[in-house]
Protein backbone atom coordinates (compact mmCIF):
# COMPACT_ATOMS: atom_id res chain seq x y z
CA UNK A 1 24.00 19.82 6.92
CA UNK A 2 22.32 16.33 7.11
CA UNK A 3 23.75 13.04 7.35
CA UNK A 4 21.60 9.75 7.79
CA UNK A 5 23.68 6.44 8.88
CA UNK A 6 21.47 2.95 9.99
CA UNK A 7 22.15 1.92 13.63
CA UNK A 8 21.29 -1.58 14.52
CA UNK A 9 19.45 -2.35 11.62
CA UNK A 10 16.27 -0.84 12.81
CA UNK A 11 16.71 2.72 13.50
CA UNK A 12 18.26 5.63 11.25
CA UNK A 13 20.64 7.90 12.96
CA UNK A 14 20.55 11.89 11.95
CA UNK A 15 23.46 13.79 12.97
CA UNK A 16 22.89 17.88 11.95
CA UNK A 17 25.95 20.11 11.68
CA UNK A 18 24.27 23.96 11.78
CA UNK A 19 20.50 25.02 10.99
CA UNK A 20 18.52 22.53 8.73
CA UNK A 21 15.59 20.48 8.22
CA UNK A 22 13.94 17.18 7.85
CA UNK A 23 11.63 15.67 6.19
CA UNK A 24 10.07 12.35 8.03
CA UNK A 25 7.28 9.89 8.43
CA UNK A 26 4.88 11.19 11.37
CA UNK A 27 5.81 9.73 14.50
CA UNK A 28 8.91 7.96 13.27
CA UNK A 29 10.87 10.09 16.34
CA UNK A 30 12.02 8.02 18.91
CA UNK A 31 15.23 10.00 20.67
CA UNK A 32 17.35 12.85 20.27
CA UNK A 33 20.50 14.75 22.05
CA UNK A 34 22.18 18.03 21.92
CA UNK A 35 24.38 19.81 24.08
CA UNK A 36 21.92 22.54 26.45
CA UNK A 37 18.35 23.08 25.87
CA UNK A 38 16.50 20.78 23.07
CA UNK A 39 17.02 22.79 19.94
CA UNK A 40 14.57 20.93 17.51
CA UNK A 41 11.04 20.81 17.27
CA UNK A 42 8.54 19.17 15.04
CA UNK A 43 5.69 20.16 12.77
CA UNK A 44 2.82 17.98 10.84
CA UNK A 45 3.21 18.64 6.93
CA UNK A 46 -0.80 19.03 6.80
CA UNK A 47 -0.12 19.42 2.58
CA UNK A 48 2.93 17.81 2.41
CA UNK A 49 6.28 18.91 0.27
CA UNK A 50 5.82 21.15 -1.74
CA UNK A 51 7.61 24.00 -4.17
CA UNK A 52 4.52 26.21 -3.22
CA UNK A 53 1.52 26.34 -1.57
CA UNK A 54 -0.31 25.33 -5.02
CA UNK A 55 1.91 22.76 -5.65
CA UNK A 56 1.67 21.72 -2.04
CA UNK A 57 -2.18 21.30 -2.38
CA UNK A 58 -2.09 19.87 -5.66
CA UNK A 59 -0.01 17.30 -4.54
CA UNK A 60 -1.87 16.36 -1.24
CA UNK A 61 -4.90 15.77 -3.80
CA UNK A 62 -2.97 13.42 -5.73
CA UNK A 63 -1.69 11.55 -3.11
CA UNK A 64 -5.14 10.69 -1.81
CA UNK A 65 -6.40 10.13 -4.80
CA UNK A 66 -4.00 7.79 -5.72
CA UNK A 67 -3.22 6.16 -2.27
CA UNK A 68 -0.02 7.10 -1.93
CA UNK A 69 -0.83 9.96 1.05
CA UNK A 70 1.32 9.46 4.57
CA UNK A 71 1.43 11.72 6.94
CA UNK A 72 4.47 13.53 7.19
CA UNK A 73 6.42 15.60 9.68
CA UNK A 74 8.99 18.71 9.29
CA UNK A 75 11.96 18.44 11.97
CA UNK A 76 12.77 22.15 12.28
CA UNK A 77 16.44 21.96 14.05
CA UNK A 78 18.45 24.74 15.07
CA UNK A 79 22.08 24.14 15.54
CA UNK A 80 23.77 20.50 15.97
CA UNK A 81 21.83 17.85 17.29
CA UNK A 82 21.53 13.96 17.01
CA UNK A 83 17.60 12.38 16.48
CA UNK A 84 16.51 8.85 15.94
CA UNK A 85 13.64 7.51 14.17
CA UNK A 86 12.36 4.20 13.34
CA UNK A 87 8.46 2.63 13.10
CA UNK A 88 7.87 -0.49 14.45
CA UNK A 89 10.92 -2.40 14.37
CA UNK A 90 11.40 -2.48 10.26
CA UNK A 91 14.59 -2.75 8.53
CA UNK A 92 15.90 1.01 7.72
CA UNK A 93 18.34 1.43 4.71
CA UNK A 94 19.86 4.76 3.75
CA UNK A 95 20.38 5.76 0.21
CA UNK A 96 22.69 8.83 -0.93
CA UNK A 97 20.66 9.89 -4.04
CA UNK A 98 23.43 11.65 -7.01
CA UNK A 99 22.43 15.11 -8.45
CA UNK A 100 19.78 14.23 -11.02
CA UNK A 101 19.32 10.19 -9.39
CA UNK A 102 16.05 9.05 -9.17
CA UNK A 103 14.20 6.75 -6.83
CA UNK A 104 10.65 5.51 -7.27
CA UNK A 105 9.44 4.53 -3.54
CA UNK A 106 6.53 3.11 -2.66
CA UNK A 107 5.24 5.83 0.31
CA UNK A 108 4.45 3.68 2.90
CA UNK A 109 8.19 2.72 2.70
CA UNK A 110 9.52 5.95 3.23
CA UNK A 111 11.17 6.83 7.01
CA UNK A 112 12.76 9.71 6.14
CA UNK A 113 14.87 12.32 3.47
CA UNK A 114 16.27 15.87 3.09
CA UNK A 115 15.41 18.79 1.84
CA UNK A 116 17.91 18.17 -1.33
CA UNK A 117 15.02 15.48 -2.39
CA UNK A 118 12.69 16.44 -4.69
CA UNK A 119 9.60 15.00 -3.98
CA UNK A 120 6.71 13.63 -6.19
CA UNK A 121 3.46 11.60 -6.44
CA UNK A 122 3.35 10.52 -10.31
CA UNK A 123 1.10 8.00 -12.31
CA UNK A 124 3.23 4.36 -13.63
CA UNK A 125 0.52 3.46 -16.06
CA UNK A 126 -2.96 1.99 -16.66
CA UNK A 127 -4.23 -1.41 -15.50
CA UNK A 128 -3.60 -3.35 -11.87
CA UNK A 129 -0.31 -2.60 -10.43
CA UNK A 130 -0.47 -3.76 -6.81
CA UNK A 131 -2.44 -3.08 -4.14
CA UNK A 132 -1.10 0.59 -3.49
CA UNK A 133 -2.75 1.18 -7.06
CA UNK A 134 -1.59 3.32 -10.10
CA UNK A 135 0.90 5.71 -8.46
CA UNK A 136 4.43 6.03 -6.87
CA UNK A 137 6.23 8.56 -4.92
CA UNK A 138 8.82 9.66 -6.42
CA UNK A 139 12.06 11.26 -5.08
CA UNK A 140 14.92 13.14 -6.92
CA UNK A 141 18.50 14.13 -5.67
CA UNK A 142 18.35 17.78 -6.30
CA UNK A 143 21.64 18.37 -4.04
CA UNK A 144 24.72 16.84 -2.75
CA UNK A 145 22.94 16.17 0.56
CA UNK A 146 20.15 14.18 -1.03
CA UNK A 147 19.48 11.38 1.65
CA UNK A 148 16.57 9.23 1.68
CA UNK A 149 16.11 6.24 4.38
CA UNK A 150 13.66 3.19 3.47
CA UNK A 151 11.54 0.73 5.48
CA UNK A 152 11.80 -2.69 4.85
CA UNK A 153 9.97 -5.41 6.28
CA UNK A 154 12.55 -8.17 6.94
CA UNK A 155 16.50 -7.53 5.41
CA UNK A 156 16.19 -6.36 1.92
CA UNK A 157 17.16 -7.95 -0.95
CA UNK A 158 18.53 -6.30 -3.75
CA UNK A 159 18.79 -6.94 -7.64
CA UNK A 160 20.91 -4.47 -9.79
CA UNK A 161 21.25 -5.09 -13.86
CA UNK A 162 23.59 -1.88 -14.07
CA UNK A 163 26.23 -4.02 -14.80
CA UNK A 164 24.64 -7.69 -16.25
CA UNK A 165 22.26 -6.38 -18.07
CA UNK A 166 20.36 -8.88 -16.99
CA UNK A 167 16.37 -9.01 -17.24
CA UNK A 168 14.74 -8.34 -13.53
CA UNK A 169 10.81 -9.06 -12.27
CA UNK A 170 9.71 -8.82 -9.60
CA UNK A 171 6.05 -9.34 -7.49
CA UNK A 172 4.82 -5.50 -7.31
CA UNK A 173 3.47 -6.65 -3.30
CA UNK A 174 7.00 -7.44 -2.67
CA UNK A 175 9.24 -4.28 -4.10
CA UNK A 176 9.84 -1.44 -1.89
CA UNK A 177 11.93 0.69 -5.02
CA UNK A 178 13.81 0.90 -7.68
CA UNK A 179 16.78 3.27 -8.22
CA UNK A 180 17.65 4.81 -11.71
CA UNK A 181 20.33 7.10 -13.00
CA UNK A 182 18.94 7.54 -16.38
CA UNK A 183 15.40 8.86 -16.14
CA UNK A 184 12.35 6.94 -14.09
CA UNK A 185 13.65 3.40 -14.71
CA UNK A 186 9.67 2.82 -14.76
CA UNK A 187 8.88 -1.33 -15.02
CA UNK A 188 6.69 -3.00 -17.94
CA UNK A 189 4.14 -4.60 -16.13
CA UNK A 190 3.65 -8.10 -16.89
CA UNK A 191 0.23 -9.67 -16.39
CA UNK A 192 -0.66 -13.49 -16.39
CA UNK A 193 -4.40 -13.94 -16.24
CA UNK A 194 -6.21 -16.82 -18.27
CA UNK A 195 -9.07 -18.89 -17.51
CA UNK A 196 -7.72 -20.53 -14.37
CA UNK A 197 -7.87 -17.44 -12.55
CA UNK A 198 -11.58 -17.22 -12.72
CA UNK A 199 -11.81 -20.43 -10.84
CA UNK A 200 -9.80 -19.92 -8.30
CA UNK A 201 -6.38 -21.86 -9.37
CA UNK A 202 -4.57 -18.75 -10.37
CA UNK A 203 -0.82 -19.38 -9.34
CA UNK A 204 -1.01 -16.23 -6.79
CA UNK A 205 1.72 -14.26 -9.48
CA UNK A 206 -0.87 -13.22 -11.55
CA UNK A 207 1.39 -9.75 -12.28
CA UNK A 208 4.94 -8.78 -11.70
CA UNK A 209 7.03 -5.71 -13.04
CA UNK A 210 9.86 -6.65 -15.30
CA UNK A 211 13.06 -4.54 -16.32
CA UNK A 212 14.82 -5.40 -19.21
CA UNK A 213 18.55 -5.29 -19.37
CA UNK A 214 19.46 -2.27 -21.22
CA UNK A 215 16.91 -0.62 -18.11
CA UNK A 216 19.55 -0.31 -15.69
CA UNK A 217 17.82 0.06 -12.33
CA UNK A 218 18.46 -1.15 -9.16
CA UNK A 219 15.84 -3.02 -7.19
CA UNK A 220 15.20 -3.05 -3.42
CA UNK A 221 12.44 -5.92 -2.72
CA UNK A 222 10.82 -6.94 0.94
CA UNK A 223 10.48 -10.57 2.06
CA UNK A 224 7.48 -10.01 2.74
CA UNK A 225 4.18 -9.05 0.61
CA UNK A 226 2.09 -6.68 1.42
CA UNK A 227 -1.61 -7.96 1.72
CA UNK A 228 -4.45 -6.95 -0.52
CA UNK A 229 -4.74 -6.56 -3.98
CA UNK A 230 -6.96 -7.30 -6.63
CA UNK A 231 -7.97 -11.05 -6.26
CA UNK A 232 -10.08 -12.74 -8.95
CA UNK A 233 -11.67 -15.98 -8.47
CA UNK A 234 -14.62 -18.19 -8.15
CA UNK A 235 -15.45 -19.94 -5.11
């Protein structure tokens, strides 16, 4: 059995109890203890998660195509331990997923989950998203140990209309997830583009993804937005 807890903001904390393994971003690693010899090891996910090894290669193709494709690691461990993982000093927050929750994650967020995860590259829609593109990973609690820890760059904010009802957008650069307990939660995608943006006086939110009340997600959004994207102008 797994259990994930955040230690000093910047570094998630896996305690095993028995035989079990891990799922994490390559290189994330950065400590471990155990009573006698080290009892885990580590091996690259060359096709990622997968039900089987056709699933497993249909899903590494979608991930490239799509740009959501990280390299991923399996932490084999074999009796109780204690590992630590972070990447580069980001914010890690942990997230106990329900039986049947949902959590839509952009991939280059992801530190870390169990095996009790079900894990997914899927298509949001058609037209400009962000600059990750058309896709999101995807990760469902399939157990009751069905822990997932997030990057954030910066401390995260978070928006929730579970209980308000209230309508939620928010700059696609900027979001790191949304959680949902009744489905995807998947956003409309708003886009603002007129004649000013061909002329370079666009107002920079030229797109966000909006949630209507009776949506109920919750949000998790960086203070900080990731660079790229499609930029229209004329100098």
């Amino acid at each position: 059995m797994l259990t994930f807890e955040v230690i000093n903001e910047l570094t998630l904390k896996v305690t095993c109890e028995g035989n079990d393994t891990l799922i994490a971003k390559a290189g994330a690693f950065i400590a471990g203890e155990n009573a006698g010899a080290k009892n885990y090891s580590f091996e690259k996910m060359i096709l990622g998660p997968g039900g089987s090894i056709g699933q497993a290669i249909f899903g590494q193709l979608v991930r490239r195509v799509t740009g959501e494709n990280i390299p991923l690691m399996k932490v084999n461990m074999h009796g109780n331990s204690t590992t630590y993982y972070a990447h580069y000093g980001q914010h890690v927050v942990v997230y106990k997923l329900a039986i049947g929750e949902t959590v839509s994650v952009e991939s280059e967020n992801i530190l870390a989950f169990t095996n009790d995860c079900e894990y997914s590259v899927r298509f949001l829609g058609i037209g400009v998203l962000s600059q990750k593109g058309l896709a999101t990973t995807t990760l469902v609690g399939r157990g009751n140990d069905a822990y997932v820890a997030l990057l954030s760059d910066g401390n995260p904010l978070v928006l929730s209309n579970v209980k308000s009802m209230d309508s939620i957008a928010v700059d696609p650069d900027a979001v790191i997830c949304w959680f949902s307990k009744n489905g995807m939660g998947d956003p409309q995608i708003r886009a603002d583009v007129s004649w000013k943006t061909f002329i370079g006086q666009a107002s920079g939110e030229s797109y966000t993804f909006e949630w209507l009340g009776n949506d109920q997600v919750t949000v998790l959004i960086q203070p900080s937005e990731r660079r790229g994207g499609i930029s229209v102008s004329m100098d």
